[in-house]
N, C-alpha and C. Protein backbone atom coordinates (compact mmCIF):
# COMPACT_ATOMS: atom_id res chain seq x y z
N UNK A 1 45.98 44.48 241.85
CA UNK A 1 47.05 45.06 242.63
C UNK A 1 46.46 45.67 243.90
N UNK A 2 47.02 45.22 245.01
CA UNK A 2 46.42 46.05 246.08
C UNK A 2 47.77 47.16 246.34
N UNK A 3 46.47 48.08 246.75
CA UNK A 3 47.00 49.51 247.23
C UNK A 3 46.96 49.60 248.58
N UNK A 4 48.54 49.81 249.53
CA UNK A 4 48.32 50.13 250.34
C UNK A 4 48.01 51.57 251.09
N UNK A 5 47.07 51.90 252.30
CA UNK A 5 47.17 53.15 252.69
C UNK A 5 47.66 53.23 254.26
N UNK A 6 48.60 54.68 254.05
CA UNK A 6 48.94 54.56 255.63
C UNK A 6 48.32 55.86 256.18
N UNK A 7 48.03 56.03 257.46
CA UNK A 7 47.36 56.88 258.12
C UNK A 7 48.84 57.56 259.08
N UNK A 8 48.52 58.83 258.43
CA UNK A 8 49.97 59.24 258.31
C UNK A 8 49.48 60.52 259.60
N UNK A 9 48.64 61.01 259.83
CA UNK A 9 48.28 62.05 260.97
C UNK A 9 46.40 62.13 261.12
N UNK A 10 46.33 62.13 262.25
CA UNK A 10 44.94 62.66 262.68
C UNK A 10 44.64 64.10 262.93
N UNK A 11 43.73 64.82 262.19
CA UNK A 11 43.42 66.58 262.42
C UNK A 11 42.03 66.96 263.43
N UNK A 12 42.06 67.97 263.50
CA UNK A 12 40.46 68.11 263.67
C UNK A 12 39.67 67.84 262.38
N UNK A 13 39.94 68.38 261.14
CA UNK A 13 39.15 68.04 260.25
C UNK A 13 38.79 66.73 259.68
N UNK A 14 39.35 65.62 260.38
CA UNK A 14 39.16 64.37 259.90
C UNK A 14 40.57 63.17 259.52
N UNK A 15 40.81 62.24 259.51
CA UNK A 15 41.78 61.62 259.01
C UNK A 15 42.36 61.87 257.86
N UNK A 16 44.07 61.96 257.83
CA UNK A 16 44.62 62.44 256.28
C UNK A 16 45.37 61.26 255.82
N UNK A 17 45.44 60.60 255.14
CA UNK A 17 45.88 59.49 254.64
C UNK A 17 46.69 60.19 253.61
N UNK A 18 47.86 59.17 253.44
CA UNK A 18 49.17 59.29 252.73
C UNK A 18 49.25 58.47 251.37
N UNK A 19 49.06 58.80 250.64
CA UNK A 19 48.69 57.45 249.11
C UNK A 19 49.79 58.23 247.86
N UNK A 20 50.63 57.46 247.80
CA UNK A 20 51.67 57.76 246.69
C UNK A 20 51.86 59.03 246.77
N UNK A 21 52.57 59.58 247.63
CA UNK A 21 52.78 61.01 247.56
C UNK A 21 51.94 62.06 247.98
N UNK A 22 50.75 61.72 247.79
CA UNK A 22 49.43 62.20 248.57
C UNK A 22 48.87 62.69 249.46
N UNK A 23 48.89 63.99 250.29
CA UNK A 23 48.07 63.54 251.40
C UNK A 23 46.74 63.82 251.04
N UNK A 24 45.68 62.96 251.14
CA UNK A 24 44.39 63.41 250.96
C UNK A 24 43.88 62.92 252.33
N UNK A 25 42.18 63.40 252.69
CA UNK A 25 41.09 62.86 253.56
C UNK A 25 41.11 62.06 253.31
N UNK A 26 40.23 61.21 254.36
CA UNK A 26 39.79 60.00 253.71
C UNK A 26 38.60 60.09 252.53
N UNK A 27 37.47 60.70 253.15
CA UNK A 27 36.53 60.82 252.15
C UNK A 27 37.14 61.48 250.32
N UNK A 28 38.31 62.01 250.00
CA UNK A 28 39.23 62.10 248.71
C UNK A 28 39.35 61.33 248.44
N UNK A 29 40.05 59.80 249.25
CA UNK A 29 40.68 59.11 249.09
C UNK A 29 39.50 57.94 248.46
N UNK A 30 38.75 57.68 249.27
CA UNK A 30 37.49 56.90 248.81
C UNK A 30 37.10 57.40 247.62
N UNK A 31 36.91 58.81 247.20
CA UNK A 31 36.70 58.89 245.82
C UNK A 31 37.57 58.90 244.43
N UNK A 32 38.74 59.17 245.28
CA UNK A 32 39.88 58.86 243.85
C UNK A 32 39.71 57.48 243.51
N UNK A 33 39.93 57.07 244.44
CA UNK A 33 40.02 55.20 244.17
C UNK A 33 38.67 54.82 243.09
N UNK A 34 37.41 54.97 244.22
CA UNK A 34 35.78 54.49 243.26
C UNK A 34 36.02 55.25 241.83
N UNK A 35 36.56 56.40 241.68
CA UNK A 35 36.54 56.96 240.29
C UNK A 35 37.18 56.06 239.31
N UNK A 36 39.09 55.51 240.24
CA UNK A 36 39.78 55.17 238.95
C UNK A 36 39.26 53.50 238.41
N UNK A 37 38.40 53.00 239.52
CA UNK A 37 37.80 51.76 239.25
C UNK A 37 36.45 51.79 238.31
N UNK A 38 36.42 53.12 238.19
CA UNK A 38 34.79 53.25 237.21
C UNK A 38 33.46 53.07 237.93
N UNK A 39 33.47 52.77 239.10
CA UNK A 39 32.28 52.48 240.04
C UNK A 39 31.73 53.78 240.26
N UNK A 40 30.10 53.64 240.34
CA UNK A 40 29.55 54.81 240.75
C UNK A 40 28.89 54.69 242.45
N UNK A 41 28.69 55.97 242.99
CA UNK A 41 28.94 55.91 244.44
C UNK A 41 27.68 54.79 244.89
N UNK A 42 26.03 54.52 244.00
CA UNK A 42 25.74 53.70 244.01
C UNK A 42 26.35 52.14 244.74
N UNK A 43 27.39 51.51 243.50
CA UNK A 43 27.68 50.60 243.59
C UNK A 43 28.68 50.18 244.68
N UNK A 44 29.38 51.06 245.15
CA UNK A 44 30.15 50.95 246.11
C UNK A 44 29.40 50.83 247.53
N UNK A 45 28.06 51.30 247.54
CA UNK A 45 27.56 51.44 248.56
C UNK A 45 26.69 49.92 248.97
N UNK A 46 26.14 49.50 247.42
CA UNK A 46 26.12 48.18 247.93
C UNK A 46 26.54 47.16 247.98
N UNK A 47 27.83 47.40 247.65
CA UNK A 47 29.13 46.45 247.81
C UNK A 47 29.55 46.73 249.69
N UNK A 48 29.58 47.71 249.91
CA UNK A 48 29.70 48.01 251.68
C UNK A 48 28.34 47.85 252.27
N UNK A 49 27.33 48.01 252.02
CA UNK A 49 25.82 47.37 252.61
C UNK A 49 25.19 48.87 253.27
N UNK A 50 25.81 50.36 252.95
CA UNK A 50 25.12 51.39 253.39
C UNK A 50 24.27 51.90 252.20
N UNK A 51 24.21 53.28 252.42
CA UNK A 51 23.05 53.97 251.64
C UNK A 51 24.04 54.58 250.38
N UNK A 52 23.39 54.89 249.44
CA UNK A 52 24.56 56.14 248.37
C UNK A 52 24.87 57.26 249.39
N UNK A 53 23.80 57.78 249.88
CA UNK A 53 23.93 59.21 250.65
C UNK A 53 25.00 59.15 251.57
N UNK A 54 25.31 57.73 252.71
CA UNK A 54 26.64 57.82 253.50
C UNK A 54 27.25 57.78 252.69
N UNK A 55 27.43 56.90 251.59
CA UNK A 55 28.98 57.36 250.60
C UNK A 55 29.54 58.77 250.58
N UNK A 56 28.08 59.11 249.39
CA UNK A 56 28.23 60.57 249.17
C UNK A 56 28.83 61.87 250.56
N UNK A 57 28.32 61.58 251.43
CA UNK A 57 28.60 62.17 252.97
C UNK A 57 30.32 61.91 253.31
N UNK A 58 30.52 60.44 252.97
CA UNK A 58 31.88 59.94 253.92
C UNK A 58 33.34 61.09 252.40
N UNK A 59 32.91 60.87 250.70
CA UNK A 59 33.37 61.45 249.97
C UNK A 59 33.51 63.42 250.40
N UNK A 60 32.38 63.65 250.63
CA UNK A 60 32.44 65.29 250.83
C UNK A 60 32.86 65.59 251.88
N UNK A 61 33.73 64.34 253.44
CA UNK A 61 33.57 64.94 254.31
C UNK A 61 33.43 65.57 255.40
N UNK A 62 31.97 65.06 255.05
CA UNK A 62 30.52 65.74 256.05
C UNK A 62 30.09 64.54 257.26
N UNK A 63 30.92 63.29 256.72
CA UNK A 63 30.47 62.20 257.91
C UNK A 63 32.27 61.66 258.30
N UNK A 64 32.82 61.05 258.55
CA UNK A 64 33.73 59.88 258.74
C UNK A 64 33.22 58.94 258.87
N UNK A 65 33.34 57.37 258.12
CA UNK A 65 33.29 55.85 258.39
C UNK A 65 33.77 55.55 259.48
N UNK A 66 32.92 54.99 260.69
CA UNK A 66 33.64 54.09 261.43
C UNK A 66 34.68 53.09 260.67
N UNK A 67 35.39 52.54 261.38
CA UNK A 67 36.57 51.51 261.54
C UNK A 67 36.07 50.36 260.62
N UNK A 68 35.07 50.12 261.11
CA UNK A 68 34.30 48.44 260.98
C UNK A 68 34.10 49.13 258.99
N UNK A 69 33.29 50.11 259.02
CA UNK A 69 33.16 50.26 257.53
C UNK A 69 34.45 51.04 256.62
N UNK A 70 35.02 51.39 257.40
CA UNK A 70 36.72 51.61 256.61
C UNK A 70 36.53 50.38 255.81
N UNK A 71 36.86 49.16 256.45
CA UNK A 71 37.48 48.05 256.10
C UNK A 71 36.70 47.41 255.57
N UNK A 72 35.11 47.75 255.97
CA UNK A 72 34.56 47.01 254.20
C UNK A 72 34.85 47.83 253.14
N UNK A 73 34.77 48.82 253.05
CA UNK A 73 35.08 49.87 251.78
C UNK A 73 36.39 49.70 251.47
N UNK A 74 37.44 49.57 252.19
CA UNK A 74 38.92 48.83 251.78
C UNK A 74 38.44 47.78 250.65
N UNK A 75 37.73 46.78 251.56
CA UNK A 75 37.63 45.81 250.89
C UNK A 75 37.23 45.90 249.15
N UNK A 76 35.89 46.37 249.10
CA UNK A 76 35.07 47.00 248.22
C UNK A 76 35.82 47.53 246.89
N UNK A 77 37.14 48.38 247.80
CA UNK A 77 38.19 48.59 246.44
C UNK A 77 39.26 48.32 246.02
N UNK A 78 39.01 47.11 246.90
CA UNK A 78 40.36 46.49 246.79
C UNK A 78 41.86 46.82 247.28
N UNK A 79 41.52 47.46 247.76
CA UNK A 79 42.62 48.29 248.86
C UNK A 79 42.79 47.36 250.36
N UNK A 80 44.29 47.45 250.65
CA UNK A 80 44.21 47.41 252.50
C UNK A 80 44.31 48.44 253.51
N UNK A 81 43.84 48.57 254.43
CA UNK A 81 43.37 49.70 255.36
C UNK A 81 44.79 50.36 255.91
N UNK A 82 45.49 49.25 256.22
CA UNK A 82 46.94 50.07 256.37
C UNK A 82 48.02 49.20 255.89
């Protein structure tokens, strides 16, 4: 099943995405998803071709994904970007 996400406002603190009622970050959003798929931040990371640590960073945050890696990590969970 793909999940769609819409990008529902931009903050200073980062992008808030809208997911079933939701508003979370993105970096929430990347981790609700990798959680309900059972993936550990490991595997997601080399399914997108970065490090664990940007995962871990983009989850807490502390970084934002460019565009280009949104949409592999979309990919990654099977999600579409919008």
């Amino acid at each position: 099943m793909i999940m769609k996400i819409h990008i529902e406002c931009i903050y200073d603190y980062g992008i808030i995405l809208y997911i079933g009622g939701d508003f979370l970050t993105i970096g929430q959003s990347i981790q609700k998803k990798r959680k309900s798929l059972g993936m550990t931040q490991k595997e997601l990371a080399e399914k997108v071709g970065v490090a664990t640590i940007t995962i871990q960073q983009y989850e807490r945050n502390v970084r934002e994904p460019k565009f280009e890696i949104v949409k592999r990590i979309a990919k990654a969970l099977g999600v579409s970007q919008f």
